[in-house]
PDB file of N, CA and C in Angstrom:
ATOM      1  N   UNK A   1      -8.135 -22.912  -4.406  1.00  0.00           N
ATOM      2  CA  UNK A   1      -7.326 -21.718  -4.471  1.00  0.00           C
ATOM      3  C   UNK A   1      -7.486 -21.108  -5.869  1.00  0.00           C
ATOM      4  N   UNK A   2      -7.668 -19.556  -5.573  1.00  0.00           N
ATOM      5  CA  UNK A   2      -8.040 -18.686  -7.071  1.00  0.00           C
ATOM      6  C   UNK A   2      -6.512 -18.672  -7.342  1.00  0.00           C
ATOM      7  N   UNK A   3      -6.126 -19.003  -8.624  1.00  0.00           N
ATOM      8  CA  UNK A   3      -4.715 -18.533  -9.672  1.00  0.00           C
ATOM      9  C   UNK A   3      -4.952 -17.289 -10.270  1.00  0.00           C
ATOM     10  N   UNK A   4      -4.111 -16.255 -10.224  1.00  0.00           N
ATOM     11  CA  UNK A   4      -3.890 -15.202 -11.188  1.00  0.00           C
ATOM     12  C   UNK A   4      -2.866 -15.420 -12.277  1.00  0.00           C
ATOM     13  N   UNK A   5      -2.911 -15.244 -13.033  1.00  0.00           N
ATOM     14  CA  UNK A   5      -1.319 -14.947 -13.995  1.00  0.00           C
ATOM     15  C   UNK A   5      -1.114 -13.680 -14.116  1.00  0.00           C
ATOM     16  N   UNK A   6       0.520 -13.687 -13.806  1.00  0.00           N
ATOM     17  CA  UNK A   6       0.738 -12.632 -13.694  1.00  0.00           C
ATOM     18  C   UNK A   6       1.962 -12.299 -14.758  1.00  0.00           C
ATOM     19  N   UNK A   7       2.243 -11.292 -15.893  1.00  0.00           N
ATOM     20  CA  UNK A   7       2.895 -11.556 -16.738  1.00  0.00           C
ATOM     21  C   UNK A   7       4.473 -11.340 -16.213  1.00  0.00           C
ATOM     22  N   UNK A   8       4.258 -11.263 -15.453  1.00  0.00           N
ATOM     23  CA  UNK A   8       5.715 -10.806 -14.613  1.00  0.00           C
ATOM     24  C   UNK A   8       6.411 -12.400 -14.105  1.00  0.00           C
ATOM     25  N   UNK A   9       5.433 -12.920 -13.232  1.00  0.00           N
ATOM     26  CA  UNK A   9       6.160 -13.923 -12.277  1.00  0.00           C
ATOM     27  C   UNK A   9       5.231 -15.071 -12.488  1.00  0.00           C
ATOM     28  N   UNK A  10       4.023 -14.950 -13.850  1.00  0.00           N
ATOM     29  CA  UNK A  10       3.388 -16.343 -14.057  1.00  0.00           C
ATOM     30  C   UNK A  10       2.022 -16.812 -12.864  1.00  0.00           C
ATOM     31  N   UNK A  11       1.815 -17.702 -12.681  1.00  0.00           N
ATOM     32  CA  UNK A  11       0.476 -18.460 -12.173  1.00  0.00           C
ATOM     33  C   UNK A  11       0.725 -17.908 -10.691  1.00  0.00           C
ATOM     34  N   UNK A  12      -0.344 -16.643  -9.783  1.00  0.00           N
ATOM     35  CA  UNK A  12       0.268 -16.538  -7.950  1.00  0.00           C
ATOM     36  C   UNK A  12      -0.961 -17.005  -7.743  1.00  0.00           C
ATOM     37  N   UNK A  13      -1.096 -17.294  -6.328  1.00  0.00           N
ATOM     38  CA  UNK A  13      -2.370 -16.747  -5.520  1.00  0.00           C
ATOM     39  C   UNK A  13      -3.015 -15.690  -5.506  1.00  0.00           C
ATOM     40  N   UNK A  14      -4.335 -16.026  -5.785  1.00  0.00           N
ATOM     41  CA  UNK A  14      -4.875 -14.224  -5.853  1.00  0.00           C
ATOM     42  C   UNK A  14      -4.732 -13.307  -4.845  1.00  0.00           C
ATOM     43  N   UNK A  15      -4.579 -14.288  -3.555  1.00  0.00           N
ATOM     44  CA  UNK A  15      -3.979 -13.495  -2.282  1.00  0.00           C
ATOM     45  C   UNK A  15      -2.750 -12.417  -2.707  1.00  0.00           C
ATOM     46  N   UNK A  16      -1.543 -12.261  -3.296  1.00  0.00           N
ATOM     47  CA  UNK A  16      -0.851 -12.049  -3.361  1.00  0.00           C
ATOM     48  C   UNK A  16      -1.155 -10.317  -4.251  1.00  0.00           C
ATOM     49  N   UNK A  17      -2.481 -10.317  -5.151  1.00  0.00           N
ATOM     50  CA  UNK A  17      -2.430  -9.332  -6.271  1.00  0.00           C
ATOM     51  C   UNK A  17      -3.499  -8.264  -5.367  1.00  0.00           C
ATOM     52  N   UNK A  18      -3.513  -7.075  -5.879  1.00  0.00           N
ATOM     53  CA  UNK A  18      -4.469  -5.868  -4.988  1.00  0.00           C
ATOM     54  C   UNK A  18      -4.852  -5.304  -6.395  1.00  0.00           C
ATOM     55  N   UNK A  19      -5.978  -5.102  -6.070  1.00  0.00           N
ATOM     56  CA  UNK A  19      -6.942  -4.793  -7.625  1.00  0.00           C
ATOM     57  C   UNK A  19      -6.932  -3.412  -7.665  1.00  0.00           C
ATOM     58  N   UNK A  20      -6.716  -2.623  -8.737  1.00  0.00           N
ATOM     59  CA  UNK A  20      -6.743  -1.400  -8.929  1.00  0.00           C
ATOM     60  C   UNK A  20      -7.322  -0.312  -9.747  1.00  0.00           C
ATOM     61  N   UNK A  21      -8.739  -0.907  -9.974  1.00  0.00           N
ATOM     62  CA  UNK A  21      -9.512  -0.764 -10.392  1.00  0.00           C
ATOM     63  C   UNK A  21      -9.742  -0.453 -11.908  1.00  0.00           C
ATOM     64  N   UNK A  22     -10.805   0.016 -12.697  1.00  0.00           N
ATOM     65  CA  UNK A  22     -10.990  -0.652 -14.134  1.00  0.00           C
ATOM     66  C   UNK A  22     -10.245   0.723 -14.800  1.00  0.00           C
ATOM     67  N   UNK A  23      -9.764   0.569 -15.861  1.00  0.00           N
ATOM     68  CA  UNK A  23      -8.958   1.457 -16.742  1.00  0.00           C
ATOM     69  C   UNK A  23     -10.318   2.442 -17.687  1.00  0.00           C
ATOM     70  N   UNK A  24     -10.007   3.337 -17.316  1.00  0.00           N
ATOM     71  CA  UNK A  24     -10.369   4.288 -18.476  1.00  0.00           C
ATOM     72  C   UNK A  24      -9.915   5.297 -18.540  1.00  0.00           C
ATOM     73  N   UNK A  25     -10.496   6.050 -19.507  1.00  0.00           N
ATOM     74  CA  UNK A  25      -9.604   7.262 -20.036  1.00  0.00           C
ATOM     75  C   UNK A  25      -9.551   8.582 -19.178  1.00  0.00           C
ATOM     76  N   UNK A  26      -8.345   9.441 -18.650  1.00  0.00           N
ATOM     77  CA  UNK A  26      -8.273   9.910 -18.111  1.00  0.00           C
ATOM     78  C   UNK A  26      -8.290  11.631 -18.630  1.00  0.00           C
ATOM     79  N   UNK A  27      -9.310  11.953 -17.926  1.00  0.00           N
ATOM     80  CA  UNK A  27      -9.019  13.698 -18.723  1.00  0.00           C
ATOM     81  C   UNK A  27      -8.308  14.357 -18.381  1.00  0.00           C
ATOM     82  N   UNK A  28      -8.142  15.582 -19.299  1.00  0.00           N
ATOM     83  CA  UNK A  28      -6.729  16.612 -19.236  1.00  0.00           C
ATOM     84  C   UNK A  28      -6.763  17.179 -17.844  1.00  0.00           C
ATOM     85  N   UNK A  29      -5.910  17.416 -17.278  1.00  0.00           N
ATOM     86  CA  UNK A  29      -6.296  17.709 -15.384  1.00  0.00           C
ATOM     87  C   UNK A  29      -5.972  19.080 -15.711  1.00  0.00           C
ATOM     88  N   UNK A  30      -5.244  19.839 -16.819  1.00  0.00           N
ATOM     89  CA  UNK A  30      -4.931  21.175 -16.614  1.00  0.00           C
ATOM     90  C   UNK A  30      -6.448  21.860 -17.475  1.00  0.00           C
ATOM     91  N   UNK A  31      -7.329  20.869 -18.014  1.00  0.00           N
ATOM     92  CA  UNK A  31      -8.479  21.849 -18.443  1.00  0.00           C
ATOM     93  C   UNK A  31      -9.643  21.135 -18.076  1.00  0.00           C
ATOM     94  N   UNK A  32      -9.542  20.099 -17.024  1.00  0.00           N
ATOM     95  CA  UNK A  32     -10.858  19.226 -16.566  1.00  0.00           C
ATOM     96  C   UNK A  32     -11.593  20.208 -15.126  1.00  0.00           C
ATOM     97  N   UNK A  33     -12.762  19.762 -14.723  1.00  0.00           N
ATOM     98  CA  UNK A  33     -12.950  20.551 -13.053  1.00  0.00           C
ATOM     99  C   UNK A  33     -12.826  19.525 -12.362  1.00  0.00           C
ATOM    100  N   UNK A  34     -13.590  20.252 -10.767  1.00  0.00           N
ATOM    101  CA  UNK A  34     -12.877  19.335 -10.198  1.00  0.00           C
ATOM    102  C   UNK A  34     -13.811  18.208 -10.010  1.00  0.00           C
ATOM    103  N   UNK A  35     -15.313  18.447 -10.395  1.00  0.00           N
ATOM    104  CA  UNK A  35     -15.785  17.080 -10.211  1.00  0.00           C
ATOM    105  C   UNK A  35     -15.345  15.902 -11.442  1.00  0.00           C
ATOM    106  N   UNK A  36     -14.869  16.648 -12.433  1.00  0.00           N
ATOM    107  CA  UNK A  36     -14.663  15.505 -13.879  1.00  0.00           C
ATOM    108  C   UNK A  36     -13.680  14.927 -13.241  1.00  0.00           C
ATOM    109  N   UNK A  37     -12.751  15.043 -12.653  1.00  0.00           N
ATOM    110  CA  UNK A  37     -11.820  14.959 -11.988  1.00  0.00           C
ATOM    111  C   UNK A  37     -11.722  13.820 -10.819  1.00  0.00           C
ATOM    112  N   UNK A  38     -12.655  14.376 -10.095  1.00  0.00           N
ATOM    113  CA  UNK A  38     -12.834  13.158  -9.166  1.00  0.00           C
ATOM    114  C   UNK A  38     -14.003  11.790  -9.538  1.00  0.00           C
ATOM    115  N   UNK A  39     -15.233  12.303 -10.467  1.00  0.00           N
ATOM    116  CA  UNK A  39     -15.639  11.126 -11.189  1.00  0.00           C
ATOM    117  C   UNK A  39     -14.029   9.805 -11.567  1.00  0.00           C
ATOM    118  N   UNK A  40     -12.965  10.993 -12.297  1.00  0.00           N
ATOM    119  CA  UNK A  40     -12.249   9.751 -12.608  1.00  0.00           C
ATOM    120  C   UNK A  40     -11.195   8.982 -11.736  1.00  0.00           C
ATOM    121  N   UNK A  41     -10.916   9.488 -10.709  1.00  0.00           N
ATOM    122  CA  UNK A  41     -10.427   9.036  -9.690  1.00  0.00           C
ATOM    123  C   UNK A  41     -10.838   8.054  -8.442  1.00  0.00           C
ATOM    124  N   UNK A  42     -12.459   8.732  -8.136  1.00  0.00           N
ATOM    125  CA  UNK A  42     -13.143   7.475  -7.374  1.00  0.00           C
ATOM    126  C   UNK A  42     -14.149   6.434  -7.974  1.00  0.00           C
ATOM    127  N   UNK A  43     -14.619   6.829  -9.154  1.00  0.00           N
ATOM    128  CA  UNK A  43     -15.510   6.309  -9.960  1.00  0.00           C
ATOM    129  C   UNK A  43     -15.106   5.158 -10.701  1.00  0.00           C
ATOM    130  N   UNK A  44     -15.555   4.187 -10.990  1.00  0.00           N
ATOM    131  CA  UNK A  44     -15.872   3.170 -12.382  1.00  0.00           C
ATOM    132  C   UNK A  44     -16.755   3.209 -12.544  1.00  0.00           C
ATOM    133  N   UNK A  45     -17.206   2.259 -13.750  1.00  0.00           N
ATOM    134  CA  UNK A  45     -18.780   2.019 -14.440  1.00  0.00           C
ATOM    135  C   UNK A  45     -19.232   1.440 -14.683  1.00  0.00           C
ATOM    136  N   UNK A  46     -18.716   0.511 -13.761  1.00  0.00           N
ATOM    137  CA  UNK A  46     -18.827  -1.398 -12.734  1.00  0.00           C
ATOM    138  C   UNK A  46     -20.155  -1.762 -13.516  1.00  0.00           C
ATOM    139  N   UNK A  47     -19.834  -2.007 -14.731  1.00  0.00           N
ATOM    140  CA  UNK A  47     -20.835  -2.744 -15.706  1.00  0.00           C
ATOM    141  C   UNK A  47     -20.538  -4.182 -15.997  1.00  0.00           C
ATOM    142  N   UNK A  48     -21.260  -4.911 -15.863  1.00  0.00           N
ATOM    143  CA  UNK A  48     -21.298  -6.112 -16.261  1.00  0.00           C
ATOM    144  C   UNK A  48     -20.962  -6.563 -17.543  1.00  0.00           C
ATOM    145  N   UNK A  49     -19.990  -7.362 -17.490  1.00  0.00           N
ATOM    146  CA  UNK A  49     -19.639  -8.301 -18.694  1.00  0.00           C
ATOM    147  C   UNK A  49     -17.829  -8.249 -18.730  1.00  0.00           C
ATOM    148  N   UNK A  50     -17.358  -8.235 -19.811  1.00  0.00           N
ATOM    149  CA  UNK A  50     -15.704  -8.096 -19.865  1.00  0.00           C
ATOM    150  C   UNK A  50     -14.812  -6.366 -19.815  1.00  0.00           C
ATOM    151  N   UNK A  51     -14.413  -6.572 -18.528  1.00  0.00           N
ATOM    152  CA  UNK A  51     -13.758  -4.795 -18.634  1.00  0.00           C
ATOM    153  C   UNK A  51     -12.754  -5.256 -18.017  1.00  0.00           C
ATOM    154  N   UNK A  52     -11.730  -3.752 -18.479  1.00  0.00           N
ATOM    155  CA  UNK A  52     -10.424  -4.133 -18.349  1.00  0.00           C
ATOM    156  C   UNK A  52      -9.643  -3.605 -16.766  1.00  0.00           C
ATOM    157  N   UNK A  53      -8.902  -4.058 -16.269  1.00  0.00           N
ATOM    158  CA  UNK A  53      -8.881  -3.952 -15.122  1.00  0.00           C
ATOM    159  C   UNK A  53      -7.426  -3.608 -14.756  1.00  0.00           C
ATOM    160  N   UNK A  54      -7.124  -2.722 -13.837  1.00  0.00           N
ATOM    161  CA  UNK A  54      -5.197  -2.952 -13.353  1.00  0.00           C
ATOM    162  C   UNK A  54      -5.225  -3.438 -11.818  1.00  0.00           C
ATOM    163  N   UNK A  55      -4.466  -4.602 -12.174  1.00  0.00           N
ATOM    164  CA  UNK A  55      -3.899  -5.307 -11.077  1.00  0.00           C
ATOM    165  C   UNK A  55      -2.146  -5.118 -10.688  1.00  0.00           C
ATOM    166  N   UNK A  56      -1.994  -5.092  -9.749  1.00  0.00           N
ATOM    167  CA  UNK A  56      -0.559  -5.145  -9.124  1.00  0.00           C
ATOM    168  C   UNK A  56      -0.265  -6.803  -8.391  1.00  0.00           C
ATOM    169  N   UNK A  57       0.747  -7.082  -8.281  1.00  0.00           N
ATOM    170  CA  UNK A  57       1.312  -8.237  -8.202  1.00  0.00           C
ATOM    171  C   UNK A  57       2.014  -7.491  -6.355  1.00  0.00           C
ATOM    172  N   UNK A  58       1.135  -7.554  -5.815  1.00  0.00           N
ATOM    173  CA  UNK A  58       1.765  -6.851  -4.132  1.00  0.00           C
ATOM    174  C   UNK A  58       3.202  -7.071  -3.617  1.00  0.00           C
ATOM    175  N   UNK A  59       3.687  -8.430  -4.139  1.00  0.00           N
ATOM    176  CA  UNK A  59       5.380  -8.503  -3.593  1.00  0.00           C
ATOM    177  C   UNK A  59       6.081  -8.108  -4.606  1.00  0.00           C
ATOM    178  N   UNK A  60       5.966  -7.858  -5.863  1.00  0.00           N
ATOM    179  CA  UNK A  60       6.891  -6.818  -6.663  1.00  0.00           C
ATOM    180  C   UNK A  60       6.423  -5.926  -6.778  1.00  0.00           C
ATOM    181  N   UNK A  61       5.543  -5.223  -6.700  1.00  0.00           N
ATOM    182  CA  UNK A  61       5.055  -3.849  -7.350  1.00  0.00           C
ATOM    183  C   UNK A  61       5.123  -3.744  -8.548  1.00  0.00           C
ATOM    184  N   UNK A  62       4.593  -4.692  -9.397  1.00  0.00           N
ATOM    185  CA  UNK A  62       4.468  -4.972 -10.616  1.00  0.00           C
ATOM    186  C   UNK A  62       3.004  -5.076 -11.009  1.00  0.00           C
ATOM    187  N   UNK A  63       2.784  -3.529 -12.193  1.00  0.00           N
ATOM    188  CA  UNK A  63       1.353  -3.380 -12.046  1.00  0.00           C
ATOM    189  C   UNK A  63       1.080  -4.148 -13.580  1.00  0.00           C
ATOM    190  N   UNK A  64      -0.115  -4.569 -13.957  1.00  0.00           N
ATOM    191  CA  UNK A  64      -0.453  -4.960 -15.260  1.00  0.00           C
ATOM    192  C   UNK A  64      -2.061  -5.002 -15.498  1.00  0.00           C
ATOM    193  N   UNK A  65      -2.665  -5.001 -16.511  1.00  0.00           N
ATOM    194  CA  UNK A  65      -3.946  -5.684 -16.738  1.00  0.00           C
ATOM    195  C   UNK A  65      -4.565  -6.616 -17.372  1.00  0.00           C
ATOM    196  N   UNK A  66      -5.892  -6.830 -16.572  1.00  0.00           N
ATOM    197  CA  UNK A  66      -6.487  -7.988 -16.680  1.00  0.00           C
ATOM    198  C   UNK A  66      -7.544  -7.969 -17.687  1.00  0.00           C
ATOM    199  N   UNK A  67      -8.096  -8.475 -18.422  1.00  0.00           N
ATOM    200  CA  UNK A  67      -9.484  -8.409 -19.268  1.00  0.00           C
ATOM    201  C   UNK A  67     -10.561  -9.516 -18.180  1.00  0.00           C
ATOM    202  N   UNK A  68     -11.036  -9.356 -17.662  1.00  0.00           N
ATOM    203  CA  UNK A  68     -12.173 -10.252 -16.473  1.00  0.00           C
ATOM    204  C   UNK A  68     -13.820 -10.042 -16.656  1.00  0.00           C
ATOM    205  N   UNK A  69     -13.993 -10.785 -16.862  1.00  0.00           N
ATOM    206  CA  UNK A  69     -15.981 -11.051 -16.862  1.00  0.00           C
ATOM    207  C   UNK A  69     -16.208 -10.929 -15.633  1.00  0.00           C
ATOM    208  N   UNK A  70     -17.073 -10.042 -14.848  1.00  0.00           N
ATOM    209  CA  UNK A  70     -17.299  -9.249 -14.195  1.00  0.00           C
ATOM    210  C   UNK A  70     -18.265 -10.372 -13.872  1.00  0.00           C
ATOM    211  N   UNK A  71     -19.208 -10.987 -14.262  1.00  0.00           N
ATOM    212  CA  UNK A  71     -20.300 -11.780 -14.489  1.00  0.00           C
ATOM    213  C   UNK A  71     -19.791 -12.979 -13.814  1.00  0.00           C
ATOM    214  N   UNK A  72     -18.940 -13.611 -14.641  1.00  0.00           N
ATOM    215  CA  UNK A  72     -18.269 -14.961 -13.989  1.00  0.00           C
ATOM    216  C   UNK A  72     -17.265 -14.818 -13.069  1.00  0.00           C
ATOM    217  N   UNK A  73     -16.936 -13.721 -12.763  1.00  0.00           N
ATOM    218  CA  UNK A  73     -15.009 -13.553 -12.283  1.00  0.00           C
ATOM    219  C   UNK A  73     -14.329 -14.123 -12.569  1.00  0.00           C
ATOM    220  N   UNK A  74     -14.238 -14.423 -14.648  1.00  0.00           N
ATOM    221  CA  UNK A  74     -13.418 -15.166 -15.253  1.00  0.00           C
ATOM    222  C   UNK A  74     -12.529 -14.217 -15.539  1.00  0.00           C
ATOM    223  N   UNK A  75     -10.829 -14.937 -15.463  1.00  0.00           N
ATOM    224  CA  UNK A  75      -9.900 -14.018 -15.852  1.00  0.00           C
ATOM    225  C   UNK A  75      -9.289 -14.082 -17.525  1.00  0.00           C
ATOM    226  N   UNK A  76     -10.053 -13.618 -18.112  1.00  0.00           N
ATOM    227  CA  UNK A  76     -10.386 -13.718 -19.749  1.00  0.00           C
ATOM    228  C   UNK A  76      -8.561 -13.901 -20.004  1.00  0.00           C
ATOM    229  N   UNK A  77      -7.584 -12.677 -19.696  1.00  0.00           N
ATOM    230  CA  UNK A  77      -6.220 -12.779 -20.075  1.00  0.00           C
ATOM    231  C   UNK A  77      -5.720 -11.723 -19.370  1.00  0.00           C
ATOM    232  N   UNK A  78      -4.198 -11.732 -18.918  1.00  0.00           N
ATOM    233  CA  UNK A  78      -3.816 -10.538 -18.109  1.00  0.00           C
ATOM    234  C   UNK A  78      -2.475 -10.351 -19.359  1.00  0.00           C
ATOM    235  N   UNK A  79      -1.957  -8.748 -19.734  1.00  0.00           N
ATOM    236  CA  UNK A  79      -1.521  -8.558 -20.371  1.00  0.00           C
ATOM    237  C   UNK A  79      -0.241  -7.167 -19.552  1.00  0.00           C
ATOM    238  N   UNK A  80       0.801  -6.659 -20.481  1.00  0.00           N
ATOM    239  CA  UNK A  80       1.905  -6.023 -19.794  1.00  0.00           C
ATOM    240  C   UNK A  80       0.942  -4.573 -20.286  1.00  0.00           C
ATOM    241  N   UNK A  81       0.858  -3.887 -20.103  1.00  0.00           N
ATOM    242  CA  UNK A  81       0.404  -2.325 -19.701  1.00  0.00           C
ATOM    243  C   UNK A  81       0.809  -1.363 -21.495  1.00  0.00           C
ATOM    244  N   UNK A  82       1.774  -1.889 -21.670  1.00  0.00           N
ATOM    245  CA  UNK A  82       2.747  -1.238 -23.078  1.00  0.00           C
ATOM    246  C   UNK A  82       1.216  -1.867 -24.497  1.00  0.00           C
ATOM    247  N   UNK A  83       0.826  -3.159 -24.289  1.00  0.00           N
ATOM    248  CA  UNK A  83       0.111  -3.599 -25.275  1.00  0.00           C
ATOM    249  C   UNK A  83      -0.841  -2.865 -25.681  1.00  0.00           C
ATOM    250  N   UNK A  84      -1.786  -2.199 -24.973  1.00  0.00           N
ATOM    251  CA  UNK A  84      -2.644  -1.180 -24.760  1.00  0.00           C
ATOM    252  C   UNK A  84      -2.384   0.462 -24.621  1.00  0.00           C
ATOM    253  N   UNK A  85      -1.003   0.683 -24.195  1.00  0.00           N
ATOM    254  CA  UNK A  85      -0.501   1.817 -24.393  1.00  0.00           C
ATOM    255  C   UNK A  85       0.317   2.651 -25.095  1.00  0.00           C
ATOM    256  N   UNK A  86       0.668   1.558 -25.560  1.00  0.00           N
ATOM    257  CA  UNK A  86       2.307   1.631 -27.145  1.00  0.00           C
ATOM    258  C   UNK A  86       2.556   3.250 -27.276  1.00  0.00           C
ATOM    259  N   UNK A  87       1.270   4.179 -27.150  1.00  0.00           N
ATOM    260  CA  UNK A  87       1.648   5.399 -28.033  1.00  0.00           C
ATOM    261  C   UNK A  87       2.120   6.272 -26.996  1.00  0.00           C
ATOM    262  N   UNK A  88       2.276   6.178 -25.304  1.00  0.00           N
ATOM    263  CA  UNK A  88       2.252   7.085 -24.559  1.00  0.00           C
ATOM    264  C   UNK A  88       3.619   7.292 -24.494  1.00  0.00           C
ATOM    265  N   UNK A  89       4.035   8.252 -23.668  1.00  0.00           N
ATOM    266  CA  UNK A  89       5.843   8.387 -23.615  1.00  0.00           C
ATOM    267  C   UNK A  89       6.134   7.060 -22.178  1.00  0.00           C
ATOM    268  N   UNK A  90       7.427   7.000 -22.602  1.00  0.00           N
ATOM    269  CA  UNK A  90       8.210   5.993 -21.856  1.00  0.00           C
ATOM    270  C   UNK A  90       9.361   6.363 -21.498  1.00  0.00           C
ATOM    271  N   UNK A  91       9.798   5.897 -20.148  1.00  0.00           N
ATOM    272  CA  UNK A  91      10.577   6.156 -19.563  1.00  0.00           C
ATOM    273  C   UNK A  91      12.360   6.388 -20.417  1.00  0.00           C
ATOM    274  N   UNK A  92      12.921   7.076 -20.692  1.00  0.00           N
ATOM    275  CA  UNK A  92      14.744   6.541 -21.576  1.00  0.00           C
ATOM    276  C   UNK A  92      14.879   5.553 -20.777  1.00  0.00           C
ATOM    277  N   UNK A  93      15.561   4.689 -22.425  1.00  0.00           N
ATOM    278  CA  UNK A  93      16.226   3.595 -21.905  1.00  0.00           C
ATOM    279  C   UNK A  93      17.742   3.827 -21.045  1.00  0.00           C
ATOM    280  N   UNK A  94      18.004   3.097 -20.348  1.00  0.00           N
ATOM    281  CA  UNK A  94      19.079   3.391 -19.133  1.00  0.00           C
ATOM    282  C   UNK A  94      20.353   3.807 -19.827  1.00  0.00           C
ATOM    283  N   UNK A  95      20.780   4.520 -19.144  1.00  0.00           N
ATOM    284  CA  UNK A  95      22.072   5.677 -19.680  1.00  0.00           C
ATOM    285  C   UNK A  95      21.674   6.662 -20.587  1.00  0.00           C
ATOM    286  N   UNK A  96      20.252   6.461 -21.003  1.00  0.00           N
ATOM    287  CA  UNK A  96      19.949   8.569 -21.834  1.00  0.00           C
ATOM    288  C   UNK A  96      19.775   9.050 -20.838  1.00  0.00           C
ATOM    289  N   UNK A  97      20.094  10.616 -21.305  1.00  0.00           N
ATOM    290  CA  UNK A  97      18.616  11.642 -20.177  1.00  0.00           C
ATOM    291  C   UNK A  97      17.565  11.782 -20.957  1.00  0.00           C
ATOM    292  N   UNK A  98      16.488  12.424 -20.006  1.00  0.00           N
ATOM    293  CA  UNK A  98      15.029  12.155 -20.496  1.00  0.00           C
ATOM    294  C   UNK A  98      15.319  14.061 -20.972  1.00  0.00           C
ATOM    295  N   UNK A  99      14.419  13.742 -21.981  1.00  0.00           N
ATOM    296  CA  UNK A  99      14.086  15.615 -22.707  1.00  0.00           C
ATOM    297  C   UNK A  99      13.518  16.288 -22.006  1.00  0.00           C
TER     298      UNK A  99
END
């Protein structure tokens, strides 16, 4: 049996996680066309070696990513989404309103 870790709920079955394909950078949609557009929506660039990946955890809906060797289908480390994203906006914490 394949183990995932999942930073949410720890060591599952990989049965349990739905892969959501590799992270990259997403362009401005109010000045991209529409093929840049759909390059980034159906596309990766399913290259060999370590790329970073978003996985969901299917019985919580708890999404996160993975760093995985593509090569080995080693799961290098799975990490919370914020580590890699720190600078984007975030949701108010409960009881503000949002601006």
């Amino acid at each position: 049996m394949k183990l995932l870790h999942c930073p949410l709920n720890g060591p599952r079955n990989i049965s349990e996680f739905t892969y959501g394909g590799e992270v990259h950078a997403m362009p401005d949609p109010d000045a991209c066309d529409s093929s840049e557009w759909a390059e980034y929506v159906f596309f990766d660039d399913n290259r060999a070696g370590v790329v970073t990946e978003w996985w969901c955890h299917t019985a919580t809906s708890f999404w996160f990513l993975a760093d995985r060797n593509t090569v080995s289908d080693e799961i290098m480390r799975t990490y919370l989404p914020a580590e890699r994203f720190s600078g984007l906006a975030a949701a108010p914490p409960d009881g503000e309103p949002s601006s």
